[in-house]
N, C-alpha and C. Protein backbone atom coordinates (compact mmCIF):
# COMPACT_ATOMS: atom_id res chain seq x y z
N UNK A 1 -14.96 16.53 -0.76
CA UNK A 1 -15.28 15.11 -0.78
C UNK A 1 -14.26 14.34 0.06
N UNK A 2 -14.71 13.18 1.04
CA UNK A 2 -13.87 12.62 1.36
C UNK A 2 -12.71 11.54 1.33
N UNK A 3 -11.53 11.34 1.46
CA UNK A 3 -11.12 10.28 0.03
C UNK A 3 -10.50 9.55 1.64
N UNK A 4 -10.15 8.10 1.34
CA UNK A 4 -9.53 6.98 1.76
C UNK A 4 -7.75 7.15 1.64
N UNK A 5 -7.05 7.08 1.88
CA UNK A 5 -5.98 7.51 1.46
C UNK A 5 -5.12 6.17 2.71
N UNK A 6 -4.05 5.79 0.88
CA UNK A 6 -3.56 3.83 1.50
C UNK A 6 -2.04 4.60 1.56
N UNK A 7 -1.25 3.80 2.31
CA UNK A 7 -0.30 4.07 2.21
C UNK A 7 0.84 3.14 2.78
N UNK A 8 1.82 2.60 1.58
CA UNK A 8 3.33 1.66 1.68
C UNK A 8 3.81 2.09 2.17
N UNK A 9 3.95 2.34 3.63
CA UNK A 9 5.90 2.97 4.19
C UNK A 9 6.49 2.01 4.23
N UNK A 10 7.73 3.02 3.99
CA UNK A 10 9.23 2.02 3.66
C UNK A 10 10.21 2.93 4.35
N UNK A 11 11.22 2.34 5.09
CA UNK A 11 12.62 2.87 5.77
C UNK A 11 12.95 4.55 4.61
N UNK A 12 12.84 4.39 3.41
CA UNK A 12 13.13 5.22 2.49
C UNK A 12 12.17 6.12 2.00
N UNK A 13 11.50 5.30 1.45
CA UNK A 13 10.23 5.82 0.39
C UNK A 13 8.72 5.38 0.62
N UNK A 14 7.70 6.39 0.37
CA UNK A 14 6.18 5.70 0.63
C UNK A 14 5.76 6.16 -0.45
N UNK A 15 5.31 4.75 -0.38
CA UNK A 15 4.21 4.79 -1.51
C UNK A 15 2.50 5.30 -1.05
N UNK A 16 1.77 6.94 -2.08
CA UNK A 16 0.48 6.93 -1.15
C UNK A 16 -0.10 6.90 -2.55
N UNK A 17 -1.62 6.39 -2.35
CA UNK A 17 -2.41 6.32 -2.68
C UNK A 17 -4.10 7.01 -2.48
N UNK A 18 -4.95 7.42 -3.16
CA UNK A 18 -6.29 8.25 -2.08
C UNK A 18 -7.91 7.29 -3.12
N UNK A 19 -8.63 7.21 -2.38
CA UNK A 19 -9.74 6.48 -2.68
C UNK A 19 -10.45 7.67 -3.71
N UNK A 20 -11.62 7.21 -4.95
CA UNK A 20 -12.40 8.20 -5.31
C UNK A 20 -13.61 8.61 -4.42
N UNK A 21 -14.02 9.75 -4.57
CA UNK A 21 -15.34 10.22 -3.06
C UNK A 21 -15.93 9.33 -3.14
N UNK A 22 -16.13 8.57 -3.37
CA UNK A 22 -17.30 7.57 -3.40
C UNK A 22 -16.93 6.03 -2.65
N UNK A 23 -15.38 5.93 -2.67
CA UNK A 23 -14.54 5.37 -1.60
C UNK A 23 -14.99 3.65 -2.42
N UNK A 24 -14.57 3.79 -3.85
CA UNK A 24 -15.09 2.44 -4.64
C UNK A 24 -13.38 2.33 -5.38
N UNK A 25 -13.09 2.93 -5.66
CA UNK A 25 -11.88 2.89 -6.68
C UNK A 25 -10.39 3.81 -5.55
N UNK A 26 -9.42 3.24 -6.10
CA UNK A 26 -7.77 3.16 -5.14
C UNK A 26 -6.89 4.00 -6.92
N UNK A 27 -6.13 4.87 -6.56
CA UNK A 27 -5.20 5.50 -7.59
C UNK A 27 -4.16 5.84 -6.69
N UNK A 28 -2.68 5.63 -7.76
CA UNK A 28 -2.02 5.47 -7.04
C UNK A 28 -1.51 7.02 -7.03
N UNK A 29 -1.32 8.07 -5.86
CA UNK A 29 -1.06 9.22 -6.09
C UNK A 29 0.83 9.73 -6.25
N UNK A 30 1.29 9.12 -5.65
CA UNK A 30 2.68 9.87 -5.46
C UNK A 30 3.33 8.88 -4.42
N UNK A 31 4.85 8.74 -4.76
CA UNK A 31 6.11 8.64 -3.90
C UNK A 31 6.71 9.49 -3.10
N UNK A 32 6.91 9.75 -1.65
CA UNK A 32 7.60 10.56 -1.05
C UNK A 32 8.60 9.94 -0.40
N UNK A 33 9.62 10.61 0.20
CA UNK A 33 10.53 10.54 1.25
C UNK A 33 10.00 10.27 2.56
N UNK A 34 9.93 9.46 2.95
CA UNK A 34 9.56 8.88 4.05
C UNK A 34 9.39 9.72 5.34
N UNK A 35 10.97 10.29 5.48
CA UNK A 35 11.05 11.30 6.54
C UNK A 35 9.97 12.64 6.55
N UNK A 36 9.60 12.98 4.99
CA UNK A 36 8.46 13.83 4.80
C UNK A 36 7.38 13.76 4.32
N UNK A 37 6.81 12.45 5.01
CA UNK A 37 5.84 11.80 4.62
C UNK A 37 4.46 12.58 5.17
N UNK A 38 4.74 12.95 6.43
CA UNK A 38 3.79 13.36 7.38
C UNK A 38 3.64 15.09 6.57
N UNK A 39 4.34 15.74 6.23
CA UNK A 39 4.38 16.95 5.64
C UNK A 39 3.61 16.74 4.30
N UNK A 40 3.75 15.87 3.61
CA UNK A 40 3.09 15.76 2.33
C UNK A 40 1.54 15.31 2.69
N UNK A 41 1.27 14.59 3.71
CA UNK A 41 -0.37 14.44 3.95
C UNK A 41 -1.06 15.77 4.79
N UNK A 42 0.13 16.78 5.70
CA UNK A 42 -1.36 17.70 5.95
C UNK A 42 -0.69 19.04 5.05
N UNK A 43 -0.05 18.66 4.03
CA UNK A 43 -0.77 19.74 2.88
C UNK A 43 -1.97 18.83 1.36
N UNK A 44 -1.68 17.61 1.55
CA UNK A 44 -2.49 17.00 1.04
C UNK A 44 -4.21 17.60 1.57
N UNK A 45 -4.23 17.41 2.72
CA UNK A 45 -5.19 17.53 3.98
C UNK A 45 -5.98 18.86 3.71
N UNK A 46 -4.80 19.67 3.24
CA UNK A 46 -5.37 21.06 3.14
C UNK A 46 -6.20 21.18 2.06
N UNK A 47 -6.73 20.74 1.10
CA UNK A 47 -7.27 20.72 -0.19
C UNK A 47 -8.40 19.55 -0.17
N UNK A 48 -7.74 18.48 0.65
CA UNK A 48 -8.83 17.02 0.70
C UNK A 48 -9.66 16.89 1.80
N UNK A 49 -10.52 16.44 2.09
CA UNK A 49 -10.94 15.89 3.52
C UNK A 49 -10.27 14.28 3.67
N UNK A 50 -9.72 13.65 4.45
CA UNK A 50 -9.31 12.75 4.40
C UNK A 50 -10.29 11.62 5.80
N UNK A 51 -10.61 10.85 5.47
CA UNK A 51 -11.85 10.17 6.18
C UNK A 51 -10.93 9.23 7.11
N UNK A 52 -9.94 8.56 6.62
CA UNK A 52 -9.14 7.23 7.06
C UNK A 52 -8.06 7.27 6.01
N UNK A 53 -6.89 6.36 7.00
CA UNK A 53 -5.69 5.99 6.63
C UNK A 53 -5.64 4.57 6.30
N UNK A 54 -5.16 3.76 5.44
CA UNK A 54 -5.14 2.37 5.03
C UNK A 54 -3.53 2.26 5.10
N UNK A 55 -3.06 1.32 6.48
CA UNK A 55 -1.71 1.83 6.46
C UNK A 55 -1.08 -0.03 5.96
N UNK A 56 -0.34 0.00 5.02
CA UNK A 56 -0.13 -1.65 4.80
C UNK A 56 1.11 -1.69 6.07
N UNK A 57 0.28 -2.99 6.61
CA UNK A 57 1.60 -3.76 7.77
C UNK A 57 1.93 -4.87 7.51
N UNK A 58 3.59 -4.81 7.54
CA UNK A 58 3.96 -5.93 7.35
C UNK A 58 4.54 -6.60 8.07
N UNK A 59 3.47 -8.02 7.46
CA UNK A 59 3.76 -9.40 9.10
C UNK A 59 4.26 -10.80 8.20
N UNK A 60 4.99 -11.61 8.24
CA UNK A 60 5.63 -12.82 7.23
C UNK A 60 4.71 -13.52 7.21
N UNK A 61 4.71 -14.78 6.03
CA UNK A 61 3.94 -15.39 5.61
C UNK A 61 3.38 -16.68 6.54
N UNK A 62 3.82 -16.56 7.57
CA UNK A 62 3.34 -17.29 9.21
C UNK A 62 2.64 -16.55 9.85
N UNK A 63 2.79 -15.26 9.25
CA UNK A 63 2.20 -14.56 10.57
C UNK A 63 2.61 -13.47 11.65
N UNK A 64 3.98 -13.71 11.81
CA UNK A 64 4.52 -13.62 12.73
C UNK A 64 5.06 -11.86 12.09
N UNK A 65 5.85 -11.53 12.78
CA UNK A 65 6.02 -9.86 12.79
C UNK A 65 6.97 -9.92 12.19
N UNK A 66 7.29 -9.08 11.08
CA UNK A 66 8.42 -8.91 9.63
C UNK A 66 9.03 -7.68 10.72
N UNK A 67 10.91 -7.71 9.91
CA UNK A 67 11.25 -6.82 10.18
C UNK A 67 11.13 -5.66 9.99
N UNK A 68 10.52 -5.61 9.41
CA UNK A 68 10.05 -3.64 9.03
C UNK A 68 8.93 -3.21 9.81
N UNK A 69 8.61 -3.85 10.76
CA UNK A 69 7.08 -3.66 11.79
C UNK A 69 7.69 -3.28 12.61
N UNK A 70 8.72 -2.35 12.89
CA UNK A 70 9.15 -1.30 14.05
C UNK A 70 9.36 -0.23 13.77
N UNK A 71 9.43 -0.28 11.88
CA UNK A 71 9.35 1.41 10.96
C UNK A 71 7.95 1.31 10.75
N UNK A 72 6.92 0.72 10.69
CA UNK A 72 5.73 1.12 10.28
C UNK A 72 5.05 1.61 11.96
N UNK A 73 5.74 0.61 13.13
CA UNK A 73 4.77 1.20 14.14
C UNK A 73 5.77 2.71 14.73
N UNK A 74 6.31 3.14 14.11
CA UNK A 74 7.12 3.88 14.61
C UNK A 74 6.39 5.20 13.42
N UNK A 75 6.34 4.93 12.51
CA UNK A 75 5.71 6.08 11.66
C UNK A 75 3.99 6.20 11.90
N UNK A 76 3.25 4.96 12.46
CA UNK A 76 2.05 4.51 13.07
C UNK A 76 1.97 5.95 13.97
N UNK A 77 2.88 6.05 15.20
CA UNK A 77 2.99 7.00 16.03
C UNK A 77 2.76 7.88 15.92
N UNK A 78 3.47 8.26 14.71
CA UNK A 78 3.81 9.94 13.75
C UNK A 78 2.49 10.31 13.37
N UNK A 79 1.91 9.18 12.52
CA UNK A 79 0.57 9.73 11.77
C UNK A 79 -0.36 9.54 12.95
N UNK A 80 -0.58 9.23 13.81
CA UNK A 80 -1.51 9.49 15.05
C UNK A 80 -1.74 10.66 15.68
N UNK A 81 -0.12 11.27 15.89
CA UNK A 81 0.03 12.47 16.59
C UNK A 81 -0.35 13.77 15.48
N UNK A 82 0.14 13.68 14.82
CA UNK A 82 -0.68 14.50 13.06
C UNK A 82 -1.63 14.24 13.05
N UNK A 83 -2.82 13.57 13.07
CA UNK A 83 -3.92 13.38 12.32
C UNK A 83 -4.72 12.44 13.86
N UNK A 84 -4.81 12.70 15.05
CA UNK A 84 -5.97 12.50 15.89
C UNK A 84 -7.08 12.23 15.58
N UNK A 85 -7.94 12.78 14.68
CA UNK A 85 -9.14 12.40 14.85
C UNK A 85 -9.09 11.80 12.98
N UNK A 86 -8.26 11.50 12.50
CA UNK A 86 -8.34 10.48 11.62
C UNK A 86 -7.94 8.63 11.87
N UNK A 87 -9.07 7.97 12.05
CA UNK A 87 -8.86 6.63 12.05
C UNK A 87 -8.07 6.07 10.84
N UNK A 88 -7.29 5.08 11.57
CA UNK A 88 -6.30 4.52 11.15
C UNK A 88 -6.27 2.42 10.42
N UNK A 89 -6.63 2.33 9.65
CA UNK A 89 -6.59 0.81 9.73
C UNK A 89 -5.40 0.32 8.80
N UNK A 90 -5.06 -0.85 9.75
CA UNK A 90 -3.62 -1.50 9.02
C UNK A 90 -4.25 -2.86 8.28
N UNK A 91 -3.86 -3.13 7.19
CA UNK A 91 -4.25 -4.08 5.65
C UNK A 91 -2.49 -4.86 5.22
N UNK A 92 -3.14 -5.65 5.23
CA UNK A 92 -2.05 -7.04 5.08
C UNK A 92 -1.18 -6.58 3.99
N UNK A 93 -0.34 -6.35 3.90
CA UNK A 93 0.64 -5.98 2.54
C UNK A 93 1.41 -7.13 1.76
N UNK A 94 1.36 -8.03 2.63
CA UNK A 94 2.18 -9.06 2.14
C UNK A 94 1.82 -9.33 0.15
N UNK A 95 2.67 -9.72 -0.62
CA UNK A 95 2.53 -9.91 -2.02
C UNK A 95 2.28 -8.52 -2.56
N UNK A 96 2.09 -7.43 -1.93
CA UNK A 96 1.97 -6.50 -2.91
C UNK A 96 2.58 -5.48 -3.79
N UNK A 97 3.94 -5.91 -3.21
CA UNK A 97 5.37 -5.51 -4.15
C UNK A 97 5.07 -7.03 -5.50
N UNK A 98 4.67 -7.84 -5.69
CA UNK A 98 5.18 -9.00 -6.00
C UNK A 98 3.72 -8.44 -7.36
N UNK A 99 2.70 -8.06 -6.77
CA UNK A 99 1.45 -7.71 -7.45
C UNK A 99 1.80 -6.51 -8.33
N UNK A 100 2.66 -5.42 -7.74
CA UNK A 100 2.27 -4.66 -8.45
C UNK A 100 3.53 -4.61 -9.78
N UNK A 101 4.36 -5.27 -9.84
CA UNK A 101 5.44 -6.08 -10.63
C UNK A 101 4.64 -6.25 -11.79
N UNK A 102 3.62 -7.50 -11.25
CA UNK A 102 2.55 -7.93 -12.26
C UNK A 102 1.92 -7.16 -13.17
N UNK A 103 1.31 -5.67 -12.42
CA UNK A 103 0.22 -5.08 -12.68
C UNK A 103 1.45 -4.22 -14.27
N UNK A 104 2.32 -3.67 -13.76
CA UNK A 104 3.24 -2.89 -14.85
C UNK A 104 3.37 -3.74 -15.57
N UNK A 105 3.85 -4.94 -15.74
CA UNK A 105 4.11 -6.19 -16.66
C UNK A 105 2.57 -6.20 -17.71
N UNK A 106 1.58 -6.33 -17.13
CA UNK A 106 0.64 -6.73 -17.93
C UNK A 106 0.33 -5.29 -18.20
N UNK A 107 1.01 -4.57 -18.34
CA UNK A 107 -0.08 -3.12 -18.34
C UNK A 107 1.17 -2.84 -19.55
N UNK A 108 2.01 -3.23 -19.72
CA UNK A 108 2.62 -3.33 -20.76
C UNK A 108 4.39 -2.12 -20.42
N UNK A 109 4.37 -1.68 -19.32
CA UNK A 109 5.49 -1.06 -18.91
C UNK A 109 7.03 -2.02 -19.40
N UNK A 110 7.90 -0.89 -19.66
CA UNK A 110 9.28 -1.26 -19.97
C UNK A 110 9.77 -1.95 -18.69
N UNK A 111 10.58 -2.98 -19.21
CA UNK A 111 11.81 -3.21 -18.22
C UNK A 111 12.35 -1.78 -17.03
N UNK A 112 12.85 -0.98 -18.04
CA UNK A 112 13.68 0.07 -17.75
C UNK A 112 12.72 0.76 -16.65
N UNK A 113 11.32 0.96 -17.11
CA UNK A 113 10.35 1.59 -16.30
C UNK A 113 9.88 1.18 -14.98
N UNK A 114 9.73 -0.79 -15.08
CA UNK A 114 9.77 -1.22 -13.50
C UNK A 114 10.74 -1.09 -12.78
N UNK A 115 12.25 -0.87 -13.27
CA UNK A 115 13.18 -1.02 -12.04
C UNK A 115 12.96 0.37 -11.02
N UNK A 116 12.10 1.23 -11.49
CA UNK A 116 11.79 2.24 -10.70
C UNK A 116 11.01 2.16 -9.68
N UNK A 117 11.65 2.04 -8.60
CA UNK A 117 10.44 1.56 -7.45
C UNK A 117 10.41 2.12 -6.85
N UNK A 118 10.07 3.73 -7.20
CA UNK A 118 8.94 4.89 -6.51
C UNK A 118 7.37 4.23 -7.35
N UNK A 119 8.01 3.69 -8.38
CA UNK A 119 6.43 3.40 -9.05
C UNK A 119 6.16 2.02 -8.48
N UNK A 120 6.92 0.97 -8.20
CA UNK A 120 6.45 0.34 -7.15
C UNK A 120 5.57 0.29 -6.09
N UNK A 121 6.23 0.99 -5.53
CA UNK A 121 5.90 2.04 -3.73
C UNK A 121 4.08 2.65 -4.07
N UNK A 122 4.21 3.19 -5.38
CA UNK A 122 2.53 3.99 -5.78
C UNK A 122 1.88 2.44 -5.88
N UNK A 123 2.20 1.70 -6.76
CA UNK A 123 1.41 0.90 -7.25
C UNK A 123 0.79 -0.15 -6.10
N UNK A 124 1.80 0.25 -5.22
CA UNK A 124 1.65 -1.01 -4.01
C UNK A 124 1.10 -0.59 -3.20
N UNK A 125 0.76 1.15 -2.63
CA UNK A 125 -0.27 1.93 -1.97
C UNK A 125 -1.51 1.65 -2.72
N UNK A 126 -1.25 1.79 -3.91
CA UNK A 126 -2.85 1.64 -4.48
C UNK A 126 -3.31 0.03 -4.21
N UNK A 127 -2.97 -0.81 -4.34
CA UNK A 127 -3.36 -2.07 -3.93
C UNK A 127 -3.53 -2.36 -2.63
N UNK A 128 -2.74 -1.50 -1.76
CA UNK A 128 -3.02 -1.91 -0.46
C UNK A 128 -4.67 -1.25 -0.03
N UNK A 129 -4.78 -0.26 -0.60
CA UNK A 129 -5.41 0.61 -0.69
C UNK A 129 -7.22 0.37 -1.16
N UNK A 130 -7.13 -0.56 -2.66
CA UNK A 130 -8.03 -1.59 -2.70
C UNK A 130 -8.18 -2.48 -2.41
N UNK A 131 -7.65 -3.36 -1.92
CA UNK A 131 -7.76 -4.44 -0.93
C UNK A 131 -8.75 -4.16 0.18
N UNK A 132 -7.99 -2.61 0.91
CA UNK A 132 -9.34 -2.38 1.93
C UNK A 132 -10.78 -2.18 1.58
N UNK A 133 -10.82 -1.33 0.45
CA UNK A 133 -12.20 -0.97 -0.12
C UNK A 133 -12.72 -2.11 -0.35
N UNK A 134 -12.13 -3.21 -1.37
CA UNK A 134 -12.82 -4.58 -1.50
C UNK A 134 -13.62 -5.06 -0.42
N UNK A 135 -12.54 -4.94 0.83
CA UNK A 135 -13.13 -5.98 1.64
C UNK A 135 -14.43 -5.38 2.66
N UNK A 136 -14.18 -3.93 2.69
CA UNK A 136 -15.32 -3.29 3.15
C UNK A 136 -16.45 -3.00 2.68
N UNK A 137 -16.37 -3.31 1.07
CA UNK A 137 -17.74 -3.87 0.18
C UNK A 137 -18.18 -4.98 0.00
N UNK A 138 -17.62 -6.18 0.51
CA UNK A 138 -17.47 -7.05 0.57
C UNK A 138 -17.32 -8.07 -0.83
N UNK A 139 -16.82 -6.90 -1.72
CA UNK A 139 -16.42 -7.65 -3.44
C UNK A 139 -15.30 -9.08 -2.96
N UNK A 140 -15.62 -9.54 -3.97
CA UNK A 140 -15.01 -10.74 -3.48
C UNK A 140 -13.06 -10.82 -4.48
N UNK A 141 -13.01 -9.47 -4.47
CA UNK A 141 -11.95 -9.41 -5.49
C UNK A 141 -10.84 -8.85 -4.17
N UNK A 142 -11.21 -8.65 -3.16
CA UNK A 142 -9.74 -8.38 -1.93
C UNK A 142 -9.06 -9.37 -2.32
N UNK A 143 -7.86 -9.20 -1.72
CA UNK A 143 -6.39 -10.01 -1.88
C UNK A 143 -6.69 -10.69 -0.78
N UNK A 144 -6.42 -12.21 -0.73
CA UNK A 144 -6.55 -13.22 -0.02
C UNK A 144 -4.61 -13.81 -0.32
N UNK A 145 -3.85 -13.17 0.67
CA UNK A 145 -2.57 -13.36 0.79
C UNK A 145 -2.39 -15.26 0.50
N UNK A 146 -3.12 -15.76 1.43
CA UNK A 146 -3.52 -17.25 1.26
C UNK A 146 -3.40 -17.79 -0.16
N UNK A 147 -4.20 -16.92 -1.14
CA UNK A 147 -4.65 -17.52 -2.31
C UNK A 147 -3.98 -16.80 -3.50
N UNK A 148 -2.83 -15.78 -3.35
CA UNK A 148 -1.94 -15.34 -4.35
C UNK A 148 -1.60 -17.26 -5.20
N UNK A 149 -1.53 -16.86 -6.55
CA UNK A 149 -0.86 -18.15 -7.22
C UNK A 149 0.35 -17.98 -6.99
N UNK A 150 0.79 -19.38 -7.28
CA UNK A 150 2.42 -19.94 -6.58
C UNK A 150 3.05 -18.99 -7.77
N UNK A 151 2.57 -18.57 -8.66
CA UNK A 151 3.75 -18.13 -10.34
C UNK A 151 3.86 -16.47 -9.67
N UNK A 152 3.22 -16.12 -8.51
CA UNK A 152 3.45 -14.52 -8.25
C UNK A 152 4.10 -14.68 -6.66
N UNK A 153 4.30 -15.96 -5.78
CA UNK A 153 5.27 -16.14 -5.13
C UNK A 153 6.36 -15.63 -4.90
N UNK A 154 7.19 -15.00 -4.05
CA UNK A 154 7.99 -14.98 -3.93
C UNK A 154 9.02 -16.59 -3.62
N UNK A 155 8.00 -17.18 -2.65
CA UNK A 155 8.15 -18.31 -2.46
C UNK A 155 8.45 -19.67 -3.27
N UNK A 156 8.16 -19.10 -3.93
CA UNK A 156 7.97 -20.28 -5.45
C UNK A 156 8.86 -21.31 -6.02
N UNK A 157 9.06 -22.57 -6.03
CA UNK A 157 9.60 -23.29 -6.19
C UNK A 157 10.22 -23.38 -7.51
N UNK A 158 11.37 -23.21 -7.48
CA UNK A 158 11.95 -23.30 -8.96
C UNK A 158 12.21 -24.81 -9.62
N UNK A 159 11.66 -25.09 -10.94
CA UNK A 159 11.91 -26.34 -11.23
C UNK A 159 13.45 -25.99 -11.96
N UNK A 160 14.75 -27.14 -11.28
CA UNK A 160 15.54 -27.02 -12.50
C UNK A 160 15.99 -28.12 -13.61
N UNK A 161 16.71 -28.09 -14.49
CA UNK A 161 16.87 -28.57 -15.70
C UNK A 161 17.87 -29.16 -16.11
């Protein structure tokens, strides 16, 4: 079956994620080492058919090109030269460290348990991950970076007292 497979790189750590065959639902699969990132998808590869890559890029809240958009087009490279005849699409990442904070919070995770951000890194592949599926079904539940509420901001104005 063929799965979607999203994926957070980070200078350190990636977060991946793989779609269900049916390419409707995002789970978040595993944290790797960045440097052996490309090793963990074609033994992934070996067991999966993999259809597409959902790679989150990150660009600032103007628009404009974040500093980490010379490690993603630089690992961009990597997974091209590995995986040729797998298409590649890049999905707005912005808020989705900030989302998936949320998602452990309401899901009822420890303190102790979020400061772990390999589970970050998963949780934030998997969102990047549905975001694409959303928007290619055209559910109206994609992440609209625009329309995150100000209380999941990073940006967010602190009132003080």
């Amino acid at each position: 079956m063929d799965r979607i497979i999203g994926i957070d790189f980070g200078r350190r750590r990636s977060g991946i994620a793989a779609s269900d065959p049916l390419g409707i639902f995002a789970s978040a699969l595993d944290t790797v080492d960045s440097t052996k990132i490309i090793d963990y998808l074609e033994k992934y590869a070996q067991n999966n058919t993999i259809s597409r890559f959902v790679v989150g890029y990150p660009v600032n809240m103007d628009g404009t090109p974040s500093e980490a958009q010379a490690d993603v087009d630089a690992f961009l490279k990597k997974l091209q030269k590995a995986f040729p005849a797998i298409p590649v699409t890049l999905e707005d990442e912005r808020f989705t460290s900030v989302l998936a904070h949320r998602i452990m919070i309401d899901g009822g995770m420890k303190a102790s348990q979020r400061r772990d951000k390999s589970s970050v890194d998963r949780i934030s592949a998997a969102i990047i991950l549905q975001s694409y599926l959303d928007r290619i079904s055209g559910s109206a539940a994609a992440i609209d970076p625009d329309n995150v509420p100000q209380s999941l901001s990073r940006n967010k104005t602190r009132i003080k007292r």
